[in-house]
Structures are given as C-alpha cells and as structure tokens.
N, C-alpha and C. Protein backbone atom coordinates (compact mmCIF):
# COMPACT_ATOMS: atom_id res chain seq x y z
N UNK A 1 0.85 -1.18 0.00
CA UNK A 1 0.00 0.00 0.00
C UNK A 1 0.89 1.24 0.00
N UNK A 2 0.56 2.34 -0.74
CA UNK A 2 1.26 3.28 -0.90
C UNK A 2 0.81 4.32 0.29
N UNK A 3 1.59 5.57 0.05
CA UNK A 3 1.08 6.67 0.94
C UNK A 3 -0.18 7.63 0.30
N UNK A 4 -0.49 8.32 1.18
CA UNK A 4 -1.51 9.11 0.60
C UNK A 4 -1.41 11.00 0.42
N UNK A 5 -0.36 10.84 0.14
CA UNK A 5 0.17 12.42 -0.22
C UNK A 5 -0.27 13.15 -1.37
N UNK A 6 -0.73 13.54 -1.26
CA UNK A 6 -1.62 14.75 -2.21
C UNK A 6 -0.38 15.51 -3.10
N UNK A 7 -0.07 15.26 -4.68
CA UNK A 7 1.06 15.76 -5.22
C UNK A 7 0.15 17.33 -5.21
N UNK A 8 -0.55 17.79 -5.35
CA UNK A 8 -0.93 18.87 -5.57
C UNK A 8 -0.61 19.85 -4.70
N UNK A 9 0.13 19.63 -3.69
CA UNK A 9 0.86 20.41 -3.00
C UNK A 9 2.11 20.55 -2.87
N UNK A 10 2.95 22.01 -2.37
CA UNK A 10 3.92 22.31 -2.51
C UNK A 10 4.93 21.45 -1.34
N UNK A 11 6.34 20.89 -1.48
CA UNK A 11 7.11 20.49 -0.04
C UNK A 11 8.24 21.08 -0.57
N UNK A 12 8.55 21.65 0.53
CA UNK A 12 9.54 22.56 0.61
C UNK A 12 10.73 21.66 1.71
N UNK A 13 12.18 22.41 1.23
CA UNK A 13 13.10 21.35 2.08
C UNK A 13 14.05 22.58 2.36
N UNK A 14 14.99 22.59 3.49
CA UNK A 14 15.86 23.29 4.13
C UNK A 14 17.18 22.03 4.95
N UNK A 15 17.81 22.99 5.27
CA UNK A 15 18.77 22.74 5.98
C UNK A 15 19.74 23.13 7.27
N UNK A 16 19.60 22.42 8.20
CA UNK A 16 19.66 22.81 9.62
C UNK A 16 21.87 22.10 9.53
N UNK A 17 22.70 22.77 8.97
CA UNK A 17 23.88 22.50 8.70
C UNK A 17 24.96 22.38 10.31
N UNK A 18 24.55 22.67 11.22
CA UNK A 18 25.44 22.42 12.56
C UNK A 18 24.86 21.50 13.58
N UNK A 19 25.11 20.56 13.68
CA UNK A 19 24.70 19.08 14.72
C UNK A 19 25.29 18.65 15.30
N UNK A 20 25.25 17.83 16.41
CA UNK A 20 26.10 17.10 16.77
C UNK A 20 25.89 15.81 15.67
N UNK A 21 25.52 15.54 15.06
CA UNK A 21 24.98 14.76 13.90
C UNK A 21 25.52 15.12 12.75
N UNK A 22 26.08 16.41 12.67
CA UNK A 22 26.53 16.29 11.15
C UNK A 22 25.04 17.53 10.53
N UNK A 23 24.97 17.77 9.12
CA UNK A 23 23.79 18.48 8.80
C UNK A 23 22.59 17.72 8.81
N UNK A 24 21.69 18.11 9.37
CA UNK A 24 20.27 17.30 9.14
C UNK A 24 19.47 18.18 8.15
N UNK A 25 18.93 17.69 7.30
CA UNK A 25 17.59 18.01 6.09
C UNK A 25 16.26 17.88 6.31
N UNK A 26 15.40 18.60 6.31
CA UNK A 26 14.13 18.91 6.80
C UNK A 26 13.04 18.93 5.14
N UNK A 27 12.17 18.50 5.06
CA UNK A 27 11.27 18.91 4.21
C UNK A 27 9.60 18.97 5.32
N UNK A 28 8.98 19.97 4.43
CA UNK A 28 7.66 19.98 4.71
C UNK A 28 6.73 20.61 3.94
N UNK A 29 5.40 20.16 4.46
CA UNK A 29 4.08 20.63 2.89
C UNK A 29 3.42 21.37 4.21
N UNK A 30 2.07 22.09 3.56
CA UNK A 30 1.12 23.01 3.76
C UNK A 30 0.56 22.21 5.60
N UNK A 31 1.13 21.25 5.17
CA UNK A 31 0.42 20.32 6.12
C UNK A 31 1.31 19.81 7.34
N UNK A 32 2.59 20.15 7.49
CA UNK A 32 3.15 19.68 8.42
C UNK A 32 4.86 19.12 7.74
N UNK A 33 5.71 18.10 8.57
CA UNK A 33 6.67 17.88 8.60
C UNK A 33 6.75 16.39 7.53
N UNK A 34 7.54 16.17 6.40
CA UNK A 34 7.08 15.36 5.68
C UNK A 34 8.08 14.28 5.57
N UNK A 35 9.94 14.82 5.66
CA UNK A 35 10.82 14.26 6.03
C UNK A 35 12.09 14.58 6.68
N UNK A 36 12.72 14.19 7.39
CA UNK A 36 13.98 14.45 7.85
C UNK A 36 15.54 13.74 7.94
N UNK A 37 16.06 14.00 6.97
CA UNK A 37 17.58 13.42 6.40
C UNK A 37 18.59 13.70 7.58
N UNK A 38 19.31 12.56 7.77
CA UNK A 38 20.67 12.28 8.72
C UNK A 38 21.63 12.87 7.80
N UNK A 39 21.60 12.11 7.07
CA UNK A 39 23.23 12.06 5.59
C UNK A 39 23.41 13.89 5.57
N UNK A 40 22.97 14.59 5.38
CA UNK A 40 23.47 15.99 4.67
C UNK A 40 23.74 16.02 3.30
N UNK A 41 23.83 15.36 2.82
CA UNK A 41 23.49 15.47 0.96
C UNK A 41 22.57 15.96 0.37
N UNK A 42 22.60 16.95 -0.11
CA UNK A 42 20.78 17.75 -0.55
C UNK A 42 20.47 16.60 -1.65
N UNK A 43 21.29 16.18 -2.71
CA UNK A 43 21.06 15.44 -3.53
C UNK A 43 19.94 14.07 -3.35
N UNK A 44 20.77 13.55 -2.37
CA UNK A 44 19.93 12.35 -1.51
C UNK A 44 18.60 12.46 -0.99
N UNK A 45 18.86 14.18 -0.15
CA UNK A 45 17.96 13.86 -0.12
C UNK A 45 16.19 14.19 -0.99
N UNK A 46 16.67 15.12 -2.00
CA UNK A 46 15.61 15.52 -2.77
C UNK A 46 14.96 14.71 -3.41
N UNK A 47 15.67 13.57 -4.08
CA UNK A 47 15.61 12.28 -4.09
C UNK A 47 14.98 11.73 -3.34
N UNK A 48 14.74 11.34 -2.20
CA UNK A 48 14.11 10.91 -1.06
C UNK A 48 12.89 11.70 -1.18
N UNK A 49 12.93 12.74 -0.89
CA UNK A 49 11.34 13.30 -0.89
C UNK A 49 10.72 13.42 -2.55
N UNK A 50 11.17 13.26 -3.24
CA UNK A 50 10.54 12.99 -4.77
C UNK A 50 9.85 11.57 -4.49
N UNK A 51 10.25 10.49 -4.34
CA UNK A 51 10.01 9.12 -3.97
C UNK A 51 8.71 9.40 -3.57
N UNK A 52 9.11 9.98 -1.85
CA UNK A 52 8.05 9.63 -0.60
C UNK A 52 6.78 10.40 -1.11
N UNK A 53 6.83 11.78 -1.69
CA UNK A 53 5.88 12.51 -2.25
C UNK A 53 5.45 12.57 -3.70
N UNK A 54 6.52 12.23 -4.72
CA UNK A 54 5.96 12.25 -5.84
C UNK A 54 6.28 14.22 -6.23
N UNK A 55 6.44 14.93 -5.76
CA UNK A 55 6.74 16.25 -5.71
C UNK A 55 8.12 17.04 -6.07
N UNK A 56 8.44 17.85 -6.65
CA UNK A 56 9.86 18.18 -6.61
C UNK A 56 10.06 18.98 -5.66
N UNK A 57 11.28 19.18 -4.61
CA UNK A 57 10.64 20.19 -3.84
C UNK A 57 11.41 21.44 -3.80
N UNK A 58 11.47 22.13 -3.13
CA UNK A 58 11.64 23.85 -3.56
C UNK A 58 12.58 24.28 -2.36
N UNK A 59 13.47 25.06 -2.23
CA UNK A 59 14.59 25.37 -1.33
C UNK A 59 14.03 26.40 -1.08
N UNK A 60 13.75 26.07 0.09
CA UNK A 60 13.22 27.37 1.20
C UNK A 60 12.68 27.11 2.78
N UNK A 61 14.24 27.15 3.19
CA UNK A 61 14.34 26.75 4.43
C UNK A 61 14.15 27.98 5.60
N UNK A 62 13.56 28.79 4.89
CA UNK A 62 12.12 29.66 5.65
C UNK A 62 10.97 29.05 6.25
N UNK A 63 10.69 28.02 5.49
CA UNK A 63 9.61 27.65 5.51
C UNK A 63 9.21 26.78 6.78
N UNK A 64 10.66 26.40 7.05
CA UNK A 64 11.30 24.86 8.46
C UNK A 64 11.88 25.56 9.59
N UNK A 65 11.85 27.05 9.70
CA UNK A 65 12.98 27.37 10.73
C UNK A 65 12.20 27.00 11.85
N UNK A 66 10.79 26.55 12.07
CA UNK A 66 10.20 25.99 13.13
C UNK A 66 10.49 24.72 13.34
N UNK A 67 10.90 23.99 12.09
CA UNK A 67 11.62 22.57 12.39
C UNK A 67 13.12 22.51 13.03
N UNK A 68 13.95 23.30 12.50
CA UNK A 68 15.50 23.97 12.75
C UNK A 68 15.35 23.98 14.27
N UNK A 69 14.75 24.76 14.48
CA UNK A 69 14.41 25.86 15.65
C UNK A 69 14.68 24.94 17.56
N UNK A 70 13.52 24.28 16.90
CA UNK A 70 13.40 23.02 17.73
C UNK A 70 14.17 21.77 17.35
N UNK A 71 14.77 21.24 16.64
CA UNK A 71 16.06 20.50 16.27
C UNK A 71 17.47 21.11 17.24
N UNK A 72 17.18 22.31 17.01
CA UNK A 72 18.98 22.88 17.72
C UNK A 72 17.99 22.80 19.45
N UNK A 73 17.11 23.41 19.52
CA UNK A 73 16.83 23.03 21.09
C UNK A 73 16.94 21.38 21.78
N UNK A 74 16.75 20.93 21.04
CA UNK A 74 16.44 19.40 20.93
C UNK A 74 18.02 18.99 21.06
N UNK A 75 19.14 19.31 20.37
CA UNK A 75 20.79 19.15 20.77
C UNK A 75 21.13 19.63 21.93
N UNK A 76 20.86 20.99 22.14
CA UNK A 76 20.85 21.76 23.80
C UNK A 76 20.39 21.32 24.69
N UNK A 77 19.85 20.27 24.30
CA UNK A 77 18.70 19.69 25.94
C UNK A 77 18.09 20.51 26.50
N UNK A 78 17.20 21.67 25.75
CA UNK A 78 16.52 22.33 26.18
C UNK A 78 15.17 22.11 25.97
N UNK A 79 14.98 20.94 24.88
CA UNK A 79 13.60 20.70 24.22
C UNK A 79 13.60 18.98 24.40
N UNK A 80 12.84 18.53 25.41
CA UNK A 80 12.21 17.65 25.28
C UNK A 80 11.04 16.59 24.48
N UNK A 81 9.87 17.46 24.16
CA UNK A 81 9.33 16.86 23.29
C UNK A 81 9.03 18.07 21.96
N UNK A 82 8.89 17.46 20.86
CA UNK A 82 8.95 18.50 19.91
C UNK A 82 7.34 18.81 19.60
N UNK A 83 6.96 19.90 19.25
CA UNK A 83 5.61 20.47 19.07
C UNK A 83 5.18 20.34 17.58
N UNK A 84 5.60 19.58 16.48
CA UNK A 84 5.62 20.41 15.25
C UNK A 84 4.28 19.62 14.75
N UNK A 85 3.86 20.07 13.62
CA UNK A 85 2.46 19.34 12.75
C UNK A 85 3.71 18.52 11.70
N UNK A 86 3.10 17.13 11.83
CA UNK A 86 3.71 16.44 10.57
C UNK A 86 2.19 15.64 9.76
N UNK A 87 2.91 15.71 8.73
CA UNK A 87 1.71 15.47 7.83
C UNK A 87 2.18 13.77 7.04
N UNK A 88 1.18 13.13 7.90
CA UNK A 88 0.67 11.76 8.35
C UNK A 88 0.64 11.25 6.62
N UNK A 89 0.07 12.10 5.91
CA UNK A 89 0.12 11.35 4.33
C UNK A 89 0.82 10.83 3.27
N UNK A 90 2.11 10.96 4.02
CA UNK A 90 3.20 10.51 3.50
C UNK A 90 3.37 9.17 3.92
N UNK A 91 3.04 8.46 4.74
CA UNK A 91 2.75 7.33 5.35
C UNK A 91 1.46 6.62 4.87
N UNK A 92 1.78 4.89 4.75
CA UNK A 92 0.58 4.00 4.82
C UNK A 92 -0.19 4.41 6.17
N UNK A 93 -1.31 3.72 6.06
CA UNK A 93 -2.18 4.07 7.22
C UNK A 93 -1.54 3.15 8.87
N UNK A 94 -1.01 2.09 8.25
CA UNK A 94 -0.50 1.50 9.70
C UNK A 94 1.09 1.95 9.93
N UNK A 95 1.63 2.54 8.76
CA UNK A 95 2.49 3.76 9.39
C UNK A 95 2.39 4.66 9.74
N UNK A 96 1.29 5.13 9.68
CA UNK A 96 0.67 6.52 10.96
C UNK A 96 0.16 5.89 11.94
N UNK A 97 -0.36 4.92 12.28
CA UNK A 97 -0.40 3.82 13.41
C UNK A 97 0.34 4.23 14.23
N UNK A 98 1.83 3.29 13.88
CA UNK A 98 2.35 2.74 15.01
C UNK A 98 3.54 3.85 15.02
N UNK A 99 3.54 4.91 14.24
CA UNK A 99 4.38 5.96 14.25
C UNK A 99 3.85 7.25 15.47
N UNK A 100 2.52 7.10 15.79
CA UNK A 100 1.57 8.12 16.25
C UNK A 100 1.71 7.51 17.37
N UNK A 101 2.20 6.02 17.93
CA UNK A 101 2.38 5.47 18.91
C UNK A 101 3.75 5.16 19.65
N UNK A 102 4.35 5.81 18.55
CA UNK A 102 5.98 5.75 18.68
C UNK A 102 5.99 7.48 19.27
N UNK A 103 5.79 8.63 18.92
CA UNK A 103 5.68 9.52 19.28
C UNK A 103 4.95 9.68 20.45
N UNK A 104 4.33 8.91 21.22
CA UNK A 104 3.72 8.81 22.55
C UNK A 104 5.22 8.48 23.51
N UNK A 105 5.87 7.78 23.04
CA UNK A 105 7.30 7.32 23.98
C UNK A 105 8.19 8.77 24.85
N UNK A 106 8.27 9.16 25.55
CA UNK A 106 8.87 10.32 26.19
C UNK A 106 10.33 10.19 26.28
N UNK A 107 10.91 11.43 25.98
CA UNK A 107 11.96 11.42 25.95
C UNK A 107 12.95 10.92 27.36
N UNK A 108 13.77 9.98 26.79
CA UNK A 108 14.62 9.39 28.10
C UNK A 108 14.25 8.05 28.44
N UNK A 109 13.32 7.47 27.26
CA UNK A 109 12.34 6.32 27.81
C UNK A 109 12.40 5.67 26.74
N UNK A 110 11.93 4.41 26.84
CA UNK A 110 12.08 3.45 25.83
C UNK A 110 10.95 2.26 26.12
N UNK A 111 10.37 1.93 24.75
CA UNK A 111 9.95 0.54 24.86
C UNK A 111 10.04 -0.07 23.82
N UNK A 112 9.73 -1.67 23.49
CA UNK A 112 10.08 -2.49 22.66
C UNK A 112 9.01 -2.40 21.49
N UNK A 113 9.07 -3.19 20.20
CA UNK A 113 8.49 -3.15 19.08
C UNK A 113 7.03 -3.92 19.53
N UNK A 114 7.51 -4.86 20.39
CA UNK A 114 6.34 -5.99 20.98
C UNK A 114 5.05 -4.95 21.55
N UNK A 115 6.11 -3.59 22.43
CA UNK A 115 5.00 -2.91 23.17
C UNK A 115 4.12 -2.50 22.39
N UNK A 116 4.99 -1.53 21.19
CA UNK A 116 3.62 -0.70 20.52
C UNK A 116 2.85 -1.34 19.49
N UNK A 117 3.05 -2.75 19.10
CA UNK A 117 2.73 -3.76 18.83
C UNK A 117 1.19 -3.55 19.42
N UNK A 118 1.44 -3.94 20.82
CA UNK A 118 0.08 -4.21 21.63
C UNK A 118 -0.72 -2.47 21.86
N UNK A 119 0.08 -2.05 22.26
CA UNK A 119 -0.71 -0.42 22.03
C UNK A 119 -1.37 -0.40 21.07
N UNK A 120 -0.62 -0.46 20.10
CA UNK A 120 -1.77 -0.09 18.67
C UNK A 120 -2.87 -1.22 18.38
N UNK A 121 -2.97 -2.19 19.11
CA UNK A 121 -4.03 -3.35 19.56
C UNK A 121 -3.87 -3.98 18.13
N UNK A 122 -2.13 -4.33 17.65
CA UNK A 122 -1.75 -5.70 16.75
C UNK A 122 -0.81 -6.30 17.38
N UNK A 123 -1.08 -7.44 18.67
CA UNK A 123 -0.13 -7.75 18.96
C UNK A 123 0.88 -8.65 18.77
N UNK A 124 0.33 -9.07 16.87
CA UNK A 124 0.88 -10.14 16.29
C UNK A 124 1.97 -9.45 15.37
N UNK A 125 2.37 -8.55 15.20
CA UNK A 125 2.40 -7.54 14.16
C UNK A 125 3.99 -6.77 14.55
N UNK A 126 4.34 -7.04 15.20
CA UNK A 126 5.86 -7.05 16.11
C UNK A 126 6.76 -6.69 14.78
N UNK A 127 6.64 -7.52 13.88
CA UNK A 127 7.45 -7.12 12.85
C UNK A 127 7.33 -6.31 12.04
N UNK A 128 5.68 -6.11 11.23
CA UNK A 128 5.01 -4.64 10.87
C UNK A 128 5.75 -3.68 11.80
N UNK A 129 5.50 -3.54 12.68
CA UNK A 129 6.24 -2.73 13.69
C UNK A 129 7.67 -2.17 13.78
N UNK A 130 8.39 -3.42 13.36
CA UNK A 130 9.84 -2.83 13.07
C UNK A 130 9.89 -2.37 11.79
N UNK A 131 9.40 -2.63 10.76
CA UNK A 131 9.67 -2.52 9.35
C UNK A 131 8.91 -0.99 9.42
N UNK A 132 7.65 -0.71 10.15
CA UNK A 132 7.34 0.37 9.82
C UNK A 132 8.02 1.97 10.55
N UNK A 133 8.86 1.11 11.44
CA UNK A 133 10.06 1.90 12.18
C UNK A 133 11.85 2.06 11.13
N UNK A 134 11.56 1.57 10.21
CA UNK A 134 12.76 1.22 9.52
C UNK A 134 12.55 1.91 8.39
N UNK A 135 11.28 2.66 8.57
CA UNK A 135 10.92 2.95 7.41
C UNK A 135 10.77 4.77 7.44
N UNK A 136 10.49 4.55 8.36
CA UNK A 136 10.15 6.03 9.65
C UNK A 136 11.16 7.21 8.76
N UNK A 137 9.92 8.29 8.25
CA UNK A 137 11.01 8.98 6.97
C UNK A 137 11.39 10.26 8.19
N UNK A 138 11.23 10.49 9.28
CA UNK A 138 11.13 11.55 10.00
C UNK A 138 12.02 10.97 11.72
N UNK A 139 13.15 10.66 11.27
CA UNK A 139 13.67 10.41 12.45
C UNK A 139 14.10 11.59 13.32
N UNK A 140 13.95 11.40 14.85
CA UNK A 140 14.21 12.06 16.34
C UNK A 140 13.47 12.82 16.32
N UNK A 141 12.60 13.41 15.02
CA UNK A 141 11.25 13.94 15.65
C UNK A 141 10.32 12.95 15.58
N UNK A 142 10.11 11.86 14.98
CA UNK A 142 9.47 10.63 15.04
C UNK A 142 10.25 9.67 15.81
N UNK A 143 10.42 9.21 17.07
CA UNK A 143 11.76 9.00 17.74
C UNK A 143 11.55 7.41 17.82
N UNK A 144 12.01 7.20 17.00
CA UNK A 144 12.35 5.57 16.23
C UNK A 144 13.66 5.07 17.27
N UNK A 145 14.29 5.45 17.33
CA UNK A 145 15.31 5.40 18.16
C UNK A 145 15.12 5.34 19.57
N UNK A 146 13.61 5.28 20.11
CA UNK A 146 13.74 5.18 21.33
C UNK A 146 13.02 3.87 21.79
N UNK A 147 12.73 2.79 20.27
CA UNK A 147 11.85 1.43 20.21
C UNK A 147 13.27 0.83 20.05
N UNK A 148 13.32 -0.34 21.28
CA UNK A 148 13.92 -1.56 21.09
C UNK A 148 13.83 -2.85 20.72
N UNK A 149 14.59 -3.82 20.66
CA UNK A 149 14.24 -5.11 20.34
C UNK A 149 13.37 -5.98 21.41
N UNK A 150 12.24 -6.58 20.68
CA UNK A 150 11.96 -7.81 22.36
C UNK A 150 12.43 -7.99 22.96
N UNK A 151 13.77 -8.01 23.04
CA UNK A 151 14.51 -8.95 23.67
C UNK A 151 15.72 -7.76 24.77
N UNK A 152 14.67 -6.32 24.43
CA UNK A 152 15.25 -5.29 25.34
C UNK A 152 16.96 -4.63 24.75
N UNK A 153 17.01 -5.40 23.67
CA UNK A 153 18.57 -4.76 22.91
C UNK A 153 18.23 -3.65 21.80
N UNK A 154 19.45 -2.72 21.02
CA UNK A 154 19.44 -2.10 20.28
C UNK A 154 19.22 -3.45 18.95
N UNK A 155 18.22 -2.83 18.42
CA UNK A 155 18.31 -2.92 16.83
C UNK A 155 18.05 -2.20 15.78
N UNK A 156 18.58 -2.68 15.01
CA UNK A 156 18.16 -2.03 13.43
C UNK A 156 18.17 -0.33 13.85
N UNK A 157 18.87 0.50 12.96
CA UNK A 157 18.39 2.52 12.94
C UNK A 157 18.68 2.63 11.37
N UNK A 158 18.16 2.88 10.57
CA UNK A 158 18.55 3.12 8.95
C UNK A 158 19.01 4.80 9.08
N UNK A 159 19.32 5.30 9.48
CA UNK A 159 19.45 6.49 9.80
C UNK A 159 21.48 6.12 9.79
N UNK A 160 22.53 7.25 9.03
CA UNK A 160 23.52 6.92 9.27
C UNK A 160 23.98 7.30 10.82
N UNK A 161 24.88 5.95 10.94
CA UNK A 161 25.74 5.49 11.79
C UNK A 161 25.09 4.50 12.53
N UNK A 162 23.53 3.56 12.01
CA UNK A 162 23.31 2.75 12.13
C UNK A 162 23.15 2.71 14.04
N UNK A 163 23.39 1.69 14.47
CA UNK A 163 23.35 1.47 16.12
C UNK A 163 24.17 2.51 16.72
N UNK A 164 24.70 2.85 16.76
CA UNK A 164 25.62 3.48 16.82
C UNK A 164 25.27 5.17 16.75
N UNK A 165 24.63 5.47 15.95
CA UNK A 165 23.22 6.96 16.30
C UNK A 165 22.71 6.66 17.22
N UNK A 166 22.01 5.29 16.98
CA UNK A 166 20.96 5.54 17.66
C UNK A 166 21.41 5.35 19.37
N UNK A 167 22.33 5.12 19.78
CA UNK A 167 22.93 4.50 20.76
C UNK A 167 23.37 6.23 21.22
N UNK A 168 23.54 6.93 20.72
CA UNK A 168 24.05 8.25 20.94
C UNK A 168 23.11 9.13 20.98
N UNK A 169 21.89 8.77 20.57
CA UNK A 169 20.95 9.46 20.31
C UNK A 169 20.01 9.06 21.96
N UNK A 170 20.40 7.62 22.62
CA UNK A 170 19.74 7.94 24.00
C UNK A 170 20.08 8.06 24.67
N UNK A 171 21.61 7.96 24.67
CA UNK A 171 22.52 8.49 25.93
C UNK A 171 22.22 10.15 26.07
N UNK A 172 22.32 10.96 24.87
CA UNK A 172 21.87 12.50 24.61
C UNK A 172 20.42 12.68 25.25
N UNK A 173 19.81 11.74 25.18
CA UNK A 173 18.47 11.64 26.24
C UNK A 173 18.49 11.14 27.84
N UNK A 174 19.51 11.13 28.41
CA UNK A 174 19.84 10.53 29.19
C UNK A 174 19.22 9.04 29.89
N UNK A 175 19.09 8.40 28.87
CA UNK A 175 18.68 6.80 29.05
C UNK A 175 19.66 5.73 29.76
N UNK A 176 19.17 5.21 30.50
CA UNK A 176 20.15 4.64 31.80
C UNK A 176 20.52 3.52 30.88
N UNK A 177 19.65 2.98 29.82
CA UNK A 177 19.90 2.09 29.78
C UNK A 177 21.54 1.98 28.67
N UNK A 178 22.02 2.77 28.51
CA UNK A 178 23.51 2.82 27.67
C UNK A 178 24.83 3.69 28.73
C-alpha cells in the first residue's frame, strides 16, 4: 500500500547545517513535517522526498525554521518533546499507526516493538512494527530510536551510523539504559 500524499501540493526542504549529527535536512508541505535526512546530501535527499511525495521540492528553508528551531533546542537539551504538525500522508495508514504510537514514547524512555505492537491493539504484528520503524522517513522527531528489540537490545536505525546513532541518540536523552 502506498502513501496518501496529495502531489498537488507544494514540499519545501531546508537545511539545519550544525549538529552534533553532522547536517540534518528537513522537508515539509502546507500540512506539516514530511521528512527528515541524517546524511546531509541535498542530492539524496531531494531524491528521497521525490520518492516519498511524488513532488519536486523547492529550497526554502524559511519555511522549516520551526523545524530547525526546535532540532537545535532538541541538541541543547533544552527541548524535550517536539511540538511540530507532521503530515501523516506521506505514510501508509498503519504507518501513521504505530508511528503516532511511537511519538507517545517520552523522551529518556524506551519501549520495545512488541510494546507498541500491543498499544496499537496488533499484537501479532511485532514485525510490521519494526519494518514500519525502519521505514520512519522523519527520524528524532518521530523518535524511532527510542523502540527496542523484544529482547530489550538495540536494533536495526537506517538512519547513518546505524546502532551506533541511535545509541548516541539515547545516551543524549539521558537513558540509563547505555
């Protein structure tokens, strides 16, 4: 099943260039937050949001300094949870599921694929679950990185530096468990 993104609208993409991450890439439509790139390659990622949207998108990182904004608070440890509108139509419907249930997780906290599995009341579906976390076009504001394995270990981050982000990404949250 595909997503349900409306090409008839504009997505606009910017760039938030100082991280502890390296540059992160932001796109968004009329409607909210649509994707967010680790790599720093504009190439990659325009590419990426052509795919996810079907759209070409337009450089105007005016448009994100509310994404930026809260990204650099979010490095400062000044921003805990992020406020922004993301727009769900870029996603299958059971990737706004268990993504809308992944964004319930609080920062500093963690649970397994099994959990939101059962939250989202599929508790057979453990693997839907990871795949639709693997898929997750909006990472640390969609905080994919804070779902573990059943078995309570790091797995899988498609996001570069692999375990290894994401492993940095909850210590920066201060998660006991690393």
């Amino acid at each position: 099943m595909s997503n349900r993104f409306n090409t008839a609208k504009p997505v606009w993409i910017g760039v938030l260039s100082q991280t502890p991450l390296g540059a992160i890439w932001a796109a968004g439509s009329p409607d909210g937050l649509v994707a967010v790139d680790l790599w720093g390659e504009r190439d990659k990622f325009e590419a990426q949001v052509r795919k996810l949207t079907g759209v070409e998108p337009l450089l105007a990182p005016a448009r994100l300094e509310t994404v930026f904004a809260q990204l650099a608070a979010y490095f400062q440890k000044t921003l805990t949870a992020f406020d922004l509108a993301i727009d769900w139509s870029v996603m299958t419907p059971f990737q706004e599921t268990a993504m809308r249930a992944v964004c319930a997780v609080a920062y500093g906290r963690f649970v397994t694929y099994k959990e939101i599995a059962q939250q989202i009341g599929k508790p057979k579906a453990v693997r839907a679950v990871g795949r639709a976390n693997a898929t997750n076009p909006m990472p640390i504001i969609v905080p994919c990185h804070r779902i573990l394995g059943t078995d309570g270990k790091l797995h899988g981050y498609s996001a570069p530096g692999g375990l290894e982000t994401k492993a940095w990404l909850l210590r920066h949250e201060g998660s006991w468990l690393l």
